[in-house]
N, C-alpha and C. Protein backbone atom coordinates (compact mmCIF):
# COMPACT_ATOMS: atom_id res chain seq x y z
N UNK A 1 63.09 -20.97 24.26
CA UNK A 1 63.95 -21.13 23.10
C UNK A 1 65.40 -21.10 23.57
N UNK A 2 66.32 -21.99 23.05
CA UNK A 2 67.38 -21.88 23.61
C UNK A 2 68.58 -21.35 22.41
N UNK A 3 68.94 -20.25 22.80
CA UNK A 3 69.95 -19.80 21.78
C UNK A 3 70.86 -19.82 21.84
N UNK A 4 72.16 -20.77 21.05
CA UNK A 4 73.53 -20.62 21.30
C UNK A 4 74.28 -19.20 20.90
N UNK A 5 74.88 -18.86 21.23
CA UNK A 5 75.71 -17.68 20.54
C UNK A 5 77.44 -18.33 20.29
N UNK A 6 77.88 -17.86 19.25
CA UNK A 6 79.23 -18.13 18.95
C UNK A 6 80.10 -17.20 18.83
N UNK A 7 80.82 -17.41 18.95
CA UNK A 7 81.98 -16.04 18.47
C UNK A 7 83.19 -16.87 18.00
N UNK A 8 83.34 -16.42 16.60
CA UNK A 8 83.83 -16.86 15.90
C UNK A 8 85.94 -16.59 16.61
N UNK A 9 86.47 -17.88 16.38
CA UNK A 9 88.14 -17.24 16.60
C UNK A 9 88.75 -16.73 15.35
N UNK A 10 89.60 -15.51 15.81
CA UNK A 10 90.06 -14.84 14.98
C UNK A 10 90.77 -15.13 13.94
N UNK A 11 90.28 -14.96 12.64
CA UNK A 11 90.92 -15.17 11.37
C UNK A 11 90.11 -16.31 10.85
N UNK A 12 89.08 -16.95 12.09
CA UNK A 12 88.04 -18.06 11.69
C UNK A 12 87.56 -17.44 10.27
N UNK A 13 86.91 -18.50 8.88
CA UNK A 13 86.60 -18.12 7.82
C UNK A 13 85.30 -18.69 8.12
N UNK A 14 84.18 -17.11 8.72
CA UNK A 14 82.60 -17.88 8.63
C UNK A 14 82.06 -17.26 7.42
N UNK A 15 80.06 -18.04 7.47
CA UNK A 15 79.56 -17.05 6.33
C UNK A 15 79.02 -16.08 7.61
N UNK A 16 78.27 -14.97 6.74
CA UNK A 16 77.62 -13.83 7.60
C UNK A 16 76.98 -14.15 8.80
N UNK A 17 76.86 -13.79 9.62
CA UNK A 17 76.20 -13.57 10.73
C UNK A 17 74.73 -13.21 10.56
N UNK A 18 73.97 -13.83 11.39
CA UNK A 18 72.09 -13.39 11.99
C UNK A 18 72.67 -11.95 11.73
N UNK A 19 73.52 -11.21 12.62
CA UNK A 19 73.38 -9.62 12.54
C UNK A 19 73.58 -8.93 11.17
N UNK A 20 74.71 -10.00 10.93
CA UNK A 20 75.38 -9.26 9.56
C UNK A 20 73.89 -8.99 8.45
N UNK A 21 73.26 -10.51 8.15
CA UNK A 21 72.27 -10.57 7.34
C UNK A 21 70.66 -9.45 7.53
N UNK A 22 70.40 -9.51 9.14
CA UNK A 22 69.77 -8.64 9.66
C UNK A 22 69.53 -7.15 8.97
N UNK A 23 70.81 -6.98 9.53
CA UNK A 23 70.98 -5.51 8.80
C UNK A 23 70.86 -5.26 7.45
N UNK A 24 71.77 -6.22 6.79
CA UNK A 24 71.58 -6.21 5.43
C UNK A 24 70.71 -6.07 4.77
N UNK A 25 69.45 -6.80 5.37
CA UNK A 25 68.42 -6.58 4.75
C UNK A 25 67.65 -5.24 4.92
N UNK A 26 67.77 -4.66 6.26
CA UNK A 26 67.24 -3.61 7.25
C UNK A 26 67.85 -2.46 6.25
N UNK A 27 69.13 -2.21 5.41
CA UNK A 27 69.25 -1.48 4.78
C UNK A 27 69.14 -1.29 3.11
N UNK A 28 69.15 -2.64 2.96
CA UNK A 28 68.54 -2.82 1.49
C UNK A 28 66.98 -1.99 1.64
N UNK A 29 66.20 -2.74 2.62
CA UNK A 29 64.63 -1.94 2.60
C UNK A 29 64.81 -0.50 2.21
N UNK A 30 65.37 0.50 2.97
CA UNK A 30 65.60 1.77 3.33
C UNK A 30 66.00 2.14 1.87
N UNK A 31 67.10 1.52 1.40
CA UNK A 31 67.79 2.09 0.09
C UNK A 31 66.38 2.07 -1.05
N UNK A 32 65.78 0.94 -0.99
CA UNK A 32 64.50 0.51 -2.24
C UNK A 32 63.69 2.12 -1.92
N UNK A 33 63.29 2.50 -0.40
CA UNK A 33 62.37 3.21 -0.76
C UNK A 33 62.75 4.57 -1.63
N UNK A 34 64.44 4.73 -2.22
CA UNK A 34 64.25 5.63 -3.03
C UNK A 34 64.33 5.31 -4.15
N UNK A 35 63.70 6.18 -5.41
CA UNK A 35 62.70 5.64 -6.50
C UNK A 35 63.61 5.23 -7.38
N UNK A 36 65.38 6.05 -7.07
CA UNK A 36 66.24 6.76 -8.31
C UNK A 36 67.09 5.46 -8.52
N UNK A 37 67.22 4.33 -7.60
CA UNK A 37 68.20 3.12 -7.70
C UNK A 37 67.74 1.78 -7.57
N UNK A 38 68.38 1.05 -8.13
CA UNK A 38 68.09 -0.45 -8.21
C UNK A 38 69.16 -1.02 -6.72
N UNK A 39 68.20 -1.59 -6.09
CA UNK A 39 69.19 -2.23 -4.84
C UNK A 39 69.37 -3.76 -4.60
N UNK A 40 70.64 -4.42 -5.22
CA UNK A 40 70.73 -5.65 -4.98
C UNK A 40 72.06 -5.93 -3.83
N UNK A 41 71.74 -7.31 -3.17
CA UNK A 41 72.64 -7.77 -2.39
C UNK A 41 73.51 -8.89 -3.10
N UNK A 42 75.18 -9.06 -2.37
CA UNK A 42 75.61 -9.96 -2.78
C UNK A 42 75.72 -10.33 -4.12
N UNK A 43 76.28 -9.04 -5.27
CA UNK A 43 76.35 -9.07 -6.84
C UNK A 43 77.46 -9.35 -6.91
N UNK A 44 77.97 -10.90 -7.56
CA UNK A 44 79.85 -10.24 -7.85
C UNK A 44 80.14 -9.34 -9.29
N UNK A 45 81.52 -8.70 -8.54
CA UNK A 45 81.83 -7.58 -9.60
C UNK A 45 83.12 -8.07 -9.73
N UNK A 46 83.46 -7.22 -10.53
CA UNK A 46 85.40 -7.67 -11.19
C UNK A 46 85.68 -6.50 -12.01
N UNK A 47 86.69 -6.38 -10.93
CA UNK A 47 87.80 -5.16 -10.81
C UNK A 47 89.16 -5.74 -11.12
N UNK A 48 89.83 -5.18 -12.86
CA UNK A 48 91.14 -5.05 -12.50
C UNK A 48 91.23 -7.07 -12.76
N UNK A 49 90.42 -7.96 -13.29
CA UNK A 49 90.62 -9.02 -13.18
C UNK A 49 90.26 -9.73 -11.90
N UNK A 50 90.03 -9.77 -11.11
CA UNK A 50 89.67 -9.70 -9.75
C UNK A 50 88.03 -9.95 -9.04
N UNK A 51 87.20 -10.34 -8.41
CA UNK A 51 85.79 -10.59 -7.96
C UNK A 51 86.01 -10.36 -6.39
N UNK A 52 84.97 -9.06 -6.35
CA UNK A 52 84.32 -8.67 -5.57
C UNK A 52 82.82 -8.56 -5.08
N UNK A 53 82.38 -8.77 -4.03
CA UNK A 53 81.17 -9.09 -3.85
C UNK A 53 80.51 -8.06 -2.45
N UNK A 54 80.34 -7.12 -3.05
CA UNK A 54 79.74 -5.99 -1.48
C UNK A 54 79.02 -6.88 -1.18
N UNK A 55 78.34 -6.24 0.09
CA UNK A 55 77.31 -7.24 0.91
C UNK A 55 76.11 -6.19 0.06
N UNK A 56 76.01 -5.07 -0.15
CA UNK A 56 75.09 -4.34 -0.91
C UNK A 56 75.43 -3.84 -2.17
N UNK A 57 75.06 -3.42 -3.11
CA UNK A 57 75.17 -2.56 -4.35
C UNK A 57 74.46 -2.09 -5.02
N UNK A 58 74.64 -0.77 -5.39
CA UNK A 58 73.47 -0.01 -5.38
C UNK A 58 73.55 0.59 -6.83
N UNK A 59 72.76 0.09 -7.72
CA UNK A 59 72.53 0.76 -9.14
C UNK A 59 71.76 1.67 -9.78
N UNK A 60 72.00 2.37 -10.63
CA UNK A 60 70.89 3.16 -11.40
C UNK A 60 69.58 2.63 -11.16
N UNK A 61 68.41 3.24 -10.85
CA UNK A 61 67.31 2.36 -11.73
C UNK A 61 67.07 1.92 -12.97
N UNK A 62 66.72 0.42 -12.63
CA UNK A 62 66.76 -0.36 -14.21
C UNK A 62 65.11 -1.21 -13.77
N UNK A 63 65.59 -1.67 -14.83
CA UNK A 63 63.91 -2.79 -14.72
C UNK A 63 64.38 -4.28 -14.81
N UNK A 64 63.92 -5.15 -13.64
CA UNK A 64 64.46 -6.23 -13.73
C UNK A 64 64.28 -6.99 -14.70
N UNK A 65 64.69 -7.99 -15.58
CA UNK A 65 64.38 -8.66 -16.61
C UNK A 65 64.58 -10.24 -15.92
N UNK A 66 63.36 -10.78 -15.62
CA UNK A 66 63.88 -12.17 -14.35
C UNK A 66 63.99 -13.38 -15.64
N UNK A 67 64.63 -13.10 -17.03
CA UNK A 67 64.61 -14.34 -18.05
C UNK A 67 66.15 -14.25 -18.38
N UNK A 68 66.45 -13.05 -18.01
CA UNK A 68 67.66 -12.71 -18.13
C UNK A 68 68.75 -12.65 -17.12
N UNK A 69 69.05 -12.86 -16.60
CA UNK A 69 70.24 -12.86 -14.46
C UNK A 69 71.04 -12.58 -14.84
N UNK A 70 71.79 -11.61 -14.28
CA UNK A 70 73.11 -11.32 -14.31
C UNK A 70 74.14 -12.22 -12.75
N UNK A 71 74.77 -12.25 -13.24
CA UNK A 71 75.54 -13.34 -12.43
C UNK A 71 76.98 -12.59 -11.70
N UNK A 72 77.77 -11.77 -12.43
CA UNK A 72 78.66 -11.28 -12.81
C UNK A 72 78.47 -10.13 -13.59
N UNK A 73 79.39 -9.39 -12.96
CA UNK A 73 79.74 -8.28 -13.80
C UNK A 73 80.91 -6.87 -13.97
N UNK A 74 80.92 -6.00 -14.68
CA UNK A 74 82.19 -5.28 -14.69
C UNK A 74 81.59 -4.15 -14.68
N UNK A 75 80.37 -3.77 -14.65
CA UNK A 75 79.17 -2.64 -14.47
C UNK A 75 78.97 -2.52 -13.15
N UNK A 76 80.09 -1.24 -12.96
CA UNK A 76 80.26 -0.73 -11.34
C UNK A 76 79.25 0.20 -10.49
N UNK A 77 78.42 -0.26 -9.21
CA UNK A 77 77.28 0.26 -8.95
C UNK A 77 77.99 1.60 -8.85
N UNK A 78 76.74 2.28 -8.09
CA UNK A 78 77.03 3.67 -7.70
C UNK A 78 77.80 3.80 -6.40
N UNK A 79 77.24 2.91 -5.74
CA UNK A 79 77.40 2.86 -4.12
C UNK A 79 77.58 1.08 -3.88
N UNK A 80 78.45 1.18 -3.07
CA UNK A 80 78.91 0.01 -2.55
C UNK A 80 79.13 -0.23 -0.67
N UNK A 81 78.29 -0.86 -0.46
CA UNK A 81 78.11 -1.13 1.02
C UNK A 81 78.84 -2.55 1.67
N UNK A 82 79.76 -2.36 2.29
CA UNK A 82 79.96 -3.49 3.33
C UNK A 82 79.89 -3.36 4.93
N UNK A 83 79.08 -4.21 5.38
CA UNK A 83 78.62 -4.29 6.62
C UNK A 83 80.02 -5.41 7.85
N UNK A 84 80.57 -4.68 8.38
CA UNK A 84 81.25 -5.05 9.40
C UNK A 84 80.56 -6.47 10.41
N UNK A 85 81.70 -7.57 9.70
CA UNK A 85 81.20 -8.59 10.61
C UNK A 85 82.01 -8.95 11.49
N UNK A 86 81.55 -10.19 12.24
CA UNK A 86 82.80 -10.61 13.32
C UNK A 86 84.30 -11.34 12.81
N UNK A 87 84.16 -11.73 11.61
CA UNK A 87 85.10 -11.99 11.48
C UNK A 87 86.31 -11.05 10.42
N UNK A 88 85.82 -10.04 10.78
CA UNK A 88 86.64 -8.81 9.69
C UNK A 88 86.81 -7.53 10.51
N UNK A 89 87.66 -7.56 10.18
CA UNK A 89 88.54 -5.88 10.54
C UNK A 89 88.34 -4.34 9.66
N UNK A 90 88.44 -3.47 10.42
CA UNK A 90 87.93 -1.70 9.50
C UNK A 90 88.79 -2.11 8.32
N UNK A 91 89.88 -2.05 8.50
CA UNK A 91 91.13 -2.15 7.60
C UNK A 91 90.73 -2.83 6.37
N UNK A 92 90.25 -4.05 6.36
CA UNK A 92 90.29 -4.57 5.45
C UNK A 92 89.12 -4.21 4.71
N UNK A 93 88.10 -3.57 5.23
CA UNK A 93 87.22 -3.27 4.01
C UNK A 93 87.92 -1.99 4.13
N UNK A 94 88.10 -1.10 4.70
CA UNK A 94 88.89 0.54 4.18
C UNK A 94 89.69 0.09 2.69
N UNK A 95 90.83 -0.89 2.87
CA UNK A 95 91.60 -1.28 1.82
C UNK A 95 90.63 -1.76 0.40
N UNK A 96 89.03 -2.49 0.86
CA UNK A 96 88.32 -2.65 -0.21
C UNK A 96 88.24 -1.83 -0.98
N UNK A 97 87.34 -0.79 -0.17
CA UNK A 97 87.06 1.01 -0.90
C UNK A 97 88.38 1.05 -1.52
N UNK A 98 89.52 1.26 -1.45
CA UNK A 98 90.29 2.17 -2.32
C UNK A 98 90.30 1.48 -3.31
N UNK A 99 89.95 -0.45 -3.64
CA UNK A 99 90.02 -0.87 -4.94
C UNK A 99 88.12 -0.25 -5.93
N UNK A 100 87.04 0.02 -5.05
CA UNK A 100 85.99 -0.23 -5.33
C UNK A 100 86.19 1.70 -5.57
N UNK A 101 87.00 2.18 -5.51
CA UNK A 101 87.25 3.75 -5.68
C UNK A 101 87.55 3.81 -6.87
N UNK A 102 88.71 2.94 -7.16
CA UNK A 102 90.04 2.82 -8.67
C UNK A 102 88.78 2.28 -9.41
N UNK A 103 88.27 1.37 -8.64
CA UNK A 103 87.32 0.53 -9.99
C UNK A 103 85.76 1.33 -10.88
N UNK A 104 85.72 2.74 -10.35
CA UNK A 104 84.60 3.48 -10.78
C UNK A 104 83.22 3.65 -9.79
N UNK A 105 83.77 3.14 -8.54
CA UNK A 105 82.59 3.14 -7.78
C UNK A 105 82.33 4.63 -6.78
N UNK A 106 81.29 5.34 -6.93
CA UNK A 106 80.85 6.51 -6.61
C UNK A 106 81.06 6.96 -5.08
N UNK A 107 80.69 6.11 -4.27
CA UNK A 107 80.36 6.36 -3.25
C UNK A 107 80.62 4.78 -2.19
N UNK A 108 81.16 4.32 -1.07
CA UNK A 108 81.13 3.47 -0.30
C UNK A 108 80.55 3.78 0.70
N UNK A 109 79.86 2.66 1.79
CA UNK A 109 79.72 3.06 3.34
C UNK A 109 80.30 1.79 3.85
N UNK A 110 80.85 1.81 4.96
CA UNK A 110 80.68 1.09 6.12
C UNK A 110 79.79 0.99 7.41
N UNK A 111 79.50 -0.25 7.57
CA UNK A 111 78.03 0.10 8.63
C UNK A 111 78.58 -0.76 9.47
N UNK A 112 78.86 -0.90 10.79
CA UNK A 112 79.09 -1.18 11.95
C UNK A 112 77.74 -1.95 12.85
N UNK A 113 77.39 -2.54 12.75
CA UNK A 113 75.92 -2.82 13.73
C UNK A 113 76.33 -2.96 15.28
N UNK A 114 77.72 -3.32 15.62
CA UNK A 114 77.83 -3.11 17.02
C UNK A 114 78.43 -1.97 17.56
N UNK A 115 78.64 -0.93 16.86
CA UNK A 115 78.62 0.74 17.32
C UNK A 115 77.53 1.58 16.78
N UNK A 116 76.49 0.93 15.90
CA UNK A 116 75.14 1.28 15.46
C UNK A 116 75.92 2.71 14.45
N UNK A 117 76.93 2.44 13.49
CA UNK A 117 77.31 3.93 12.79
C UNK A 117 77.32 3.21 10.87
N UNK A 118 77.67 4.22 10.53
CA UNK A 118 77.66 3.95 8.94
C UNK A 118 78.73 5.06 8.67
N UNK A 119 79.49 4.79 8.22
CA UNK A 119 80.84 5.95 7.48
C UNK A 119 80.73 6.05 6.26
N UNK A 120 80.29 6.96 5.48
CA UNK A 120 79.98 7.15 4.21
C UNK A 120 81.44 7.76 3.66
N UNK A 121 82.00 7.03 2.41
CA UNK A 121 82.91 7.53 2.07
C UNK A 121 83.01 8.30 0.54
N UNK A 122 83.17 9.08 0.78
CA UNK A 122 82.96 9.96 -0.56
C UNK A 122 84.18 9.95 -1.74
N UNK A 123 85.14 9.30 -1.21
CA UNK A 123 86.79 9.08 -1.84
C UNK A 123 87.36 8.18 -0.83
N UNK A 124 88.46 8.14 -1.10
CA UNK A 124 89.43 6.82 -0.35
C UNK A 124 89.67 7.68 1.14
N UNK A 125 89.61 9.10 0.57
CA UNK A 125 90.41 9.95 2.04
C UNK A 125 88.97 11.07 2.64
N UNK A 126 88.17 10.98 2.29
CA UNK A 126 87.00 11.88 2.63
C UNK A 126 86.33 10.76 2.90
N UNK A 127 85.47 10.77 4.61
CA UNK A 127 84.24 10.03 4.95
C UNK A 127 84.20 11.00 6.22
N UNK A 128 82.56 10.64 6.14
CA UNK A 128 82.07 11.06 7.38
C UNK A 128 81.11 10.19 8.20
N UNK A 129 81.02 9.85 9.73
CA UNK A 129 80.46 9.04 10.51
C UNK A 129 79.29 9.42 10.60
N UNK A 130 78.56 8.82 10.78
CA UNK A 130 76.79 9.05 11.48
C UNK A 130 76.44 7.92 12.14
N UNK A 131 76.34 8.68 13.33
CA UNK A 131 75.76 7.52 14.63
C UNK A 131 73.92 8.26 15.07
N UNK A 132 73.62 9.47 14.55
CA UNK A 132 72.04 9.68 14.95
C UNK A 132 71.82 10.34 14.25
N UNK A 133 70.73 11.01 14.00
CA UNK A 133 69.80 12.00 12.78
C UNK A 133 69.87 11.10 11.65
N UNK A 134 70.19 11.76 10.25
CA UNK A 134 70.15 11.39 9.15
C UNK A 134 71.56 11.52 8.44
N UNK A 135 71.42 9.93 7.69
CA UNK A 135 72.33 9.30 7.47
C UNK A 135 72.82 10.18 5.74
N UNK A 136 73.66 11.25 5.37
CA UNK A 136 73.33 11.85 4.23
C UNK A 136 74.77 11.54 3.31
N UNK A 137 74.58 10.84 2.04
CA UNK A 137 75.55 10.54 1.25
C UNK A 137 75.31 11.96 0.08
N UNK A 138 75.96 12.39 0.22
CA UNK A 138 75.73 14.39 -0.70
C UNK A 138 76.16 13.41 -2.36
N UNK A 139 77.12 12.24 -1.95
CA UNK A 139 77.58 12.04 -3.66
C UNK A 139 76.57 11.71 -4.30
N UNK A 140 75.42 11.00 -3.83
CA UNK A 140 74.87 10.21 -4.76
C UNK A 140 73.03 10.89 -3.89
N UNK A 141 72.83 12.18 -3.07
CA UNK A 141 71.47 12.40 -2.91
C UNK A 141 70.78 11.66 -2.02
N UNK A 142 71.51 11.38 -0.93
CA UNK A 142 70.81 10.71 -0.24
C UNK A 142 70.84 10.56 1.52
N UNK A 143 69.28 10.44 1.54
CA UNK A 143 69.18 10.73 2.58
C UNK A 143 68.19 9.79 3.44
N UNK A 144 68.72 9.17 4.75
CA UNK A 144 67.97 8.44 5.61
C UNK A 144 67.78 8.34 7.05
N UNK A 145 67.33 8.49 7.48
CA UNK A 145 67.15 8.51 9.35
C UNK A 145 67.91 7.04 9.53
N UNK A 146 69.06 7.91 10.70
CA UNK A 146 69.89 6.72 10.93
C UNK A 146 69.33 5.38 11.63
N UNK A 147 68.25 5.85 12.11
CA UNK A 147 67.21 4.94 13.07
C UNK A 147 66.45 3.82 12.25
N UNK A 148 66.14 4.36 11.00
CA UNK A 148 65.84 3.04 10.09
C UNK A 148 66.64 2.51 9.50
N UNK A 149 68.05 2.38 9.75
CA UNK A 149 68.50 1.16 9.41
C UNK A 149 68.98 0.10 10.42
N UNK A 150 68.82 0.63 11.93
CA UNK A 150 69.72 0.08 13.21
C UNK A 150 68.08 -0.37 14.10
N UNK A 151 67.29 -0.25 13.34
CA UNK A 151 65.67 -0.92 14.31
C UNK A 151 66.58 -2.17 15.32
C-alpha cells in the first residue's frame, strides 16, 4: 500500500485529518459508553450571533427523534471538545473556550493526539492535563482511562 503523507503549510485552510477524524471517533465511542449524555459530532451552535462547530458535543441524554434533525442550534452542550489538528494552534481553540465559557458551556477539553493528552477545562482559567491513568472531568462526572481514547 502506498501512503502519501502531507503536511499541510501553515495557515493552509484543510478539512480534518485521518488523525483528527480517528480520534474523534475513538472518543465519541468512550463518551456513548456513559448512560447520562447524548454524544454528537460536528453540531453547529451560535453564540452571541455567531456559529460554532466543536469537533464533539456532548448533551444531556435525550432520545433521538430521526423525523426530526436538528441542524443548528442555541442549546449549549454540556461539554465541548476540540481536537488539535495540523492546521491549528493551542491559542486558538484556548480563545474558543472562553467564547464556549460566556456562551453557557459547562465544561471544554482539548485533546492533542500528537502529545497523546486531553486538558480538561473547568473555566477559561482552571484546566488540568492528563497524559496516563484516568482522564477525570469532576464538572460534569466523568471518568475514562486515558488509554481508551489514544488506542
Amino acid at each position: 500500500m502506498n501512503i502519501e503523507y502531507l503536511t499541510p503549510e501553515p495557515g493552509e485552510n484543510t478539512l480534518p485529518s485521518f488523525n483528527h477524524g480517528y480520534f474523534q471517533l475513538s472518543i465519541g465511542m468512550a463518551l456513548r459508553q456513559q448512560d447520562n449524555f447524548s454524544v454528537v459530532s460536528a453540531i453547529s451552535i451560535e453564540i452571541d450571533g455567531k456559529e460554532y462547530i466543536p469537533d464533539i458535543s456532548v448533551y444531556p441524554q435525550r432520545k433521538i427523534n430521526r423525523l426530526h434533525d436538528i441542524v443548528k442550534t442555541t442549546e449549549m452542550p454540556l461539554l465541548a471538545i476540540e481536537i488539535l489538528s495540523p492546521t491549528q494552534g493551542t491559542l486558538e481553540i484556548v480563545n474558543k473556550f472562553q467564547v464556549y465559557f460566556q456562551g453557557g458551556i459547562k465544561s471544554c477539553w482539548l485533546v492533542d493526539p500528537l502529545q497523546g493528552s486531553v486538558v480538561v477545562f473547568s473555566s477559561p482559567d482552571n484546566a488540568q492535563t492528563f497524559t496516563t491513568g484516568d482522564l477525570i472531568d469532576k464538572t460534569l462526572d466523568i471518568g475514562i482511562p486515558i488509554d481508551e481514547l489514544f488506542k
